[in-house]
Protein backbone atom coordinates (compact mmCIF):
# COMPACT_ATOMS: atom_id res chain seq x y z
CA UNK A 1 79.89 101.25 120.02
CA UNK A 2 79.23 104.89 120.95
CA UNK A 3 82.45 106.94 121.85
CA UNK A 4 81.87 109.69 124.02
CA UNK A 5 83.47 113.09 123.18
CA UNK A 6 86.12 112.81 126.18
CA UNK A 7 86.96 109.55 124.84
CA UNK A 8 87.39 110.05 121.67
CA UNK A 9 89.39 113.56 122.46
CA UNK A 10 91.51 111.41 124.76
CA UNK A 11 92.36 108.53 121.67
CA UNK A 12 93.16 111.42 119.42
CA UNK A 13 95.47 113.51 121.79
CA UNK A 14 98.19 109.99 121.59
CA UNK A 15 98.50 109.99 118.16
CA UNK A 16 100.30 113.58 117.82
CA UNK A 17 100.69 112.79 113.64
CA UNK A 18 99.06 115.32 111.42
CA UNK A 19 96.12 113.11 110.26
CA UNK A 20 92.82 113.44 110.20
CA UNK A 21 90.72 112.14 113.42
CA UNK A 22 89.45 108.96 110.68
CA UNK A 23 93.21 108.11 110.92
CA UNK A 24 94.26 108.51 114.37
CA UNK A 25 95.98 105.42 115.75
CA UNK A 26 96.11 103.56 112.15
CA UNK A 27 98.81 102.09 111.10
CA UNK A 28 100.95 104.19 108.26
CA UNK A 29 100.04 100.73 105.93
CA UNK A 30 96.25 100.97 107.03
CA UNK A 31 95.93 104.75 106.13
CA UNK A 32 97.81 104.32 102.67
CA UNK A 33 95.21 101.42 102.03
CA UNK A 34 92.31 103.32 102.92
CA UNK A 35 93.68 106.64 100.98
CA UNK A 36 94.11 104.37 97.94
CA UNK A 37 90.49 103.29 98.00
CA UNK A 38 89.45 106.91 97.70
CA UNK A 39 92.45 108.28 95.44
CA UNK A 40 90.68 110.95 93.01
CA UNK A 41 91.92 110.36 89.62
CA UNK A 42 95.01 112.53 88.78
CA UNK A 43 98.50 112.93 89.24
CA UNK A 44 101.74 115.24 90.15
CA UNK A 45 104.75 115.90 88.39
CA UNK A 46 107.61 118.05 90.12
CA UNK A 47 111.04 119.06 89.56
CA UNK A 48 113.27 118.59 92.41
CA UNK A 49 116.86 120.67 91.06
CA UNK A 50 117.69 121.96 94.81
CA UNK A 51 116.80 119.75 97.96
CA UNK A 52 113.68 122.46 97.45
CA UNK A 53 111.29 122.64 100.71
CA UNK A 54 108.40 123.25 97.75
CA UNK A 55 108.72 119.66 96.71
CA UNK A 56 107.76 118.22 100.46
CA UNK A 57 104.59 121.21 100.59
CA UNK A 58 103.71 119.96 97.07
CA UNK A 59 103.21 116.38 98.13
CA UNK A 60 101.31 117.45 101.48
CA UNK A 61 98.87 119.45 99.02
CA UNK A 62 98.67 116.12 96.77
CA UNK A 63 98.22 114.48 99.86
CA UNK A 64 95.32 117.29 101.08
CA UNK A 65 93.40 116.19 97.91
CA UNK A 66 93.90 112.46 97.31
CA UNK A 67 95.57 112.46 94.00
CA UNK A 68 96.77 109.06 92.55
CA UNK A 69 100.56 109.06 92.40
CA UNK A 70 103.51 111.87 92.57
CA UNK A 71 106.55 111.87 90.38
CA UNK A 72 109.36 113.92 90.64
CA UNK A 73 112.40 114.61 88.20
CA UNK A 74 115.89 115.43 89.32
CA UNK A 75 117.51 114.65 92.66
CA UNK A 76 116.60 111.81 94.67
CA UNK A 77 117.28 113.18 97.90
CA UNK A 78 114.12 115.78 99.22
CA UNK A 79 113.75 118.00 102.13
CA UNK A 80 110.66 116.66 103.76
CA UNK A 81 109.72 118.81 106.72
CA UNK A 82 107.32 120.20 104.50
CA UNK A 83 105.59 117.24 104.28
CA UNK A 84 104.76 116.18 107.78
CA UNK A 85 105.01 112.94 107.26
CA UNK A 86 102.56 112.68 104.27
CA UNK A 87 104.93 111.13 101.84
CA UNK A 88 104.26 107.81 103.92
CA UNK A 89 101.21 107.73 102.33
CA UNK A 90 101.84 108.47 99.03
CA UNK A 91 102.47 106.74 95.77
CA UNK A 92 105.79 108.45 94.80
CA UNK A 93 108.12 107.62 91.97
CA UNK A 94 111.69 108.79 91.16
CA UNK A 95 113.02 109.60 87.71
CA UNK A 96 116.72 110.63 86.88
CA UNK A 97 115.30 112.71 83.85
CA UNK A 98 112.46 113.64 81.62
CA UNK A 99 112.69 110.83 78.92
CA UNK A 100 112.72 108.38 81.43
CA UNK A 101 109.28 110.13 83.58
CA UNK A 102 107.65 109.95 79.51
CA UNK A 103 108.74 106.13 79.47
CA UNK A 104 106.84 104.99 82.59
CA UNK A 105 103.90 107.18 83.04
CA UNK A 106 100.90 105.85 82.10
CA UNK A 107 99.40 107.09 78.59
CA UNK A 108 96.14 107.37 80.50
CA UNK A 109 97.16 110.87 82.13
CA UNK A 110 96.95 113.81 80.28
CA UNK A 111 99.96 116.69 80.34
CA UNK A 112 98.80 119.65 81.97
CA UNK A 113 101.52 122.05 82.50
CA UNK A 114 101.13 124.86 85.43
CA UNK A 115 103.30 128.02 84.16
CA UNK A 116 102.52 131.90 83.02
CA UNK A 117 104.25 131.11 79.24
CA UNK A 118 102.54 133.03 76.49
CA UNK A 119 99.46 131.34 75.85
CA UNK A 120 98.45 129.69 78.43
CA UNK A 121 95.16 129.31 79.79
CA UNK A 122 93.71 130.84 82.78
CA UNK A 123 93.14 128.60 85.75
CA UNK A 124 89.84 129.86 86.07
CA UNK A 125 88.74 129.25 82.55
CA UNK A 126 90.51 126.00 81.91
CA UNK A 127 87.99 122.61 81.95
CA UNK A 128 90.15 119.61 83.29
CA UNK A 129 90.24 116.29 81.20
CA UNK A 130 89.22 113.33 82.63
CA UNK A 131 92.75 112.54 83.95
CA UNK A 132 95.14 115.08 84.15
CA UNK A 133 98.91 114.82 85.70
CA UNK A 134 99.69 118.18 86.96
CA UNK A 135 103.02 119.65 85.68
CA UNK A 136 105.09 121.71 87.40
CA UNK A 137 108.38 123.40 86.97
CA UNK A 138 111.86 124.33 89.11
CA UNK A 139 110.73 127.29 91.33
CA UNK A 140 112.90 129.65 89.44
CA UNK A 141 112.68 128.66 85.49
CA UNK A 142 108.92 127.28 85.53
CA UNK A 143 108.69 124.37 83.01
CA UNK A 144 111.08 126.62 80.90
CA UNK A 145 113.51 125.03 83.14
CA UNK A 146 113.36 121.62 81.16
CA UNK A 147 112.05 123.43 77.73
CA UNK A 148 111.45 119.89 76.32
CA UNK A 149 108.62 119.99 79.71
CA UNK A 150 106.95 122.48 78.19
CA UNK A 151 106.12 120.80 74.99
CA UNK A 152 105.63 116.99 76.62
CA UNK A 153 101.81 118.84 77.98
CA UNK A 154 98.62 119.17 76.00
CA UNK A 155 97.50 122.29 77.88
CA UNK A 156 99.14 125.33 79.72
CA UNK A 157 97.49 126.90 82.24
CA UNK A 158 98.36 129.74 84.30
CA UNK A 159 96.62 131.30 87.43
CA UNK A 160 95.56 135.08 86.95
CA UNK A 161 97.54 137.81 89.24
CA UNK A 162 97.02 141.64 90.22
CA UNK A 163 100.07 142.10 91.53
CA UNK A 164 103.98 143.29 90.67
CA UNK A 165 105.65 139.88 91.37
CA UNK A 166 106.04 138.07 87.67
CA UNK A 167 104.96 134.39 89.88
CA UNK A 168 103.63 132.94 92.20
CA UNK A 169 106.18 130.21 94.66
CA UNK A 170 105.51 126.95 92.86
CA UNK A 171 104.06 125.27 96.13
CA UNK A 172 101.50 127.92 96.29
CA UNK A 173 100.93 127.77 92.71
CA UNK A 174 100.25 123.98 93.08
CA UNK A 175 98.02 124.45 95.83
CA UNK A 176 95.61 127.01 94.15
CA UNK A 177 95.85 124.74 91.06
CA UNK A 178 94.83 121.27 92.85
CA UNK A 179 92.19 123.12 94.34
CA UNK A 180 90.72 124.40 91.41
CA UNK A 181 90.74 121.07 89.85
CA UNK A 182 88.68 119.16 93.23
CA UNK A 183 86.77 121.94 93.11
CA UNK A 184 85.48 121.67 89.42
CA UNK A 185 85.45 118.15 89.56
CA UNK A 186 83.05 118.16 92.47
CA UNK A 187 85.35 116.12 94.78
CA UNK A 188 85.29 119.03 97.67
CA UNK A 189 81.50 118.49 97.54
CA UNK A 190 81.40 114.84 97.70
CA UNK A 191 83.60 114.97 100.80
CA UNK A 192 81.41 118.02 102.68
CA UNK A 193 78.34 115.27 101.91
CA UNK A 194 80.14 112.75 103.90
C-alpha cells in the first residue's frame, strides 16, 4: 500500500526513538532481529575502567555500522546516555578480565588493536582481514592499559594526526576506525545502493 508523505511523517513523529524511519514503530525484539540479518562481519572490544561515557558512544558507533557483537572488559555497570538506547539492539557480552574475554571469543575473529604504540600501522594503509574484532583501550593508557592487550592482537593500527595532542578520545578514535573498515569493505556502498 502506498503511504503518502504526510502519513508516513505523521507514523514517524510517535516513535520519538533514535532509529532509522525502516524502524519506526518496531518492536526493540523486531529491530534486533532484522539488524542481525544484516550484521557485517566484525566485532568490538572495549575497556570499561570508569563508568566511561566513551563506552555507551562506542556501542552507538558499532551500532551505526552493524557489527556482530560488543564485548567489554572491566566494570559491569556503564553510563549509557551515550548510547541512546542502541545497546537494546546489540549483542553485548561482559567479561570480569582479559583471560576470561580470550576464553569465549570466537577463534574466528582476528585481534586488531586500535592504539599509536611504536609500530603500528596507519589506518589508512592497513587492509582488514576477513573478520576482525576491533580492540580498544582505557581512554587514558590505550591498550597499554592491560599490556597483556597489546600482545593478545595480530595487528596495530593507529590513525595518522597533524596536530599537538599525543591522541585522539577513544570514542572518536573508534568511530574513524569503524568507518574506515565499512568503508574498505564496501559495506557504505552496498547500503547507498539500497
Amino acid at each position: 500500500m502506498f503511504e503518502s508523505s504526510i502519513q508516513k511523517g505523521l507514523r514517524t513523529s510517535l516513535d520519538k526513538r533514535n532509529v532509522i524511519d525502516e524502524f519506526k514503530d518496531l518492536p526493540v525484539e523486531e529491530i534486533r532481529s532484522r539488524l542481525d540479518e544484516r550484521r557485517n562481519p566484525f566485532a568490538s572490544l572495549f575497556l570499561n575502567i570508569q563508568y566511561d561515557i566513551n563506552i555507551s558512544t562506542m556501542i552507538r558507533t558499532h551500532n551505526a555500522f552493524c557489527g556482530q557483537e560488543i564485548f567489554y572488559i572491566g566494570r559491569r555497570k556503564m553510563n549509557r546516555r551515550g548510547c541512546v538506547g542502541t545497546y537494546l539492539y546489540e549483542n553485548i557480552t561482559h567479561f570480569s578480565d582479559l583471560e576470561e574475554a580470550k576464553a569465549a571469543i570466537s577463534p574466528d575473529y582476528t585481534w586488531v588493536g586500535v592504539d599509536n604504540l611504536p609500530g603500528a600501522t596507519p589506518l589508512s594503509e592497513f587492509e582488514w582481514p576477513a573478520k576482525p574484532l576491533l580492540v580498544f583501550g582505557h581512554e587514558q593508557g590505550g591498550l597499554d592499559f592491560l599490556p597483556e592487550l597489546s600482545y593478545s592482537c595480530k595487528n596495530i593500527v593507529f590513525i595518522p594526526q597533524t596536530g599537538s595532542c599525543r591522541s585522539l578520545n577513544v570514542a572518536v578514535a573508534a568511530g574513524i576506525t569503524m568507518f574506515d573498515l565499512a568503508n574498505k569493505k564496501g559495506w557504505l556502498r552496498r547500503k547507498e545502493s539500497n
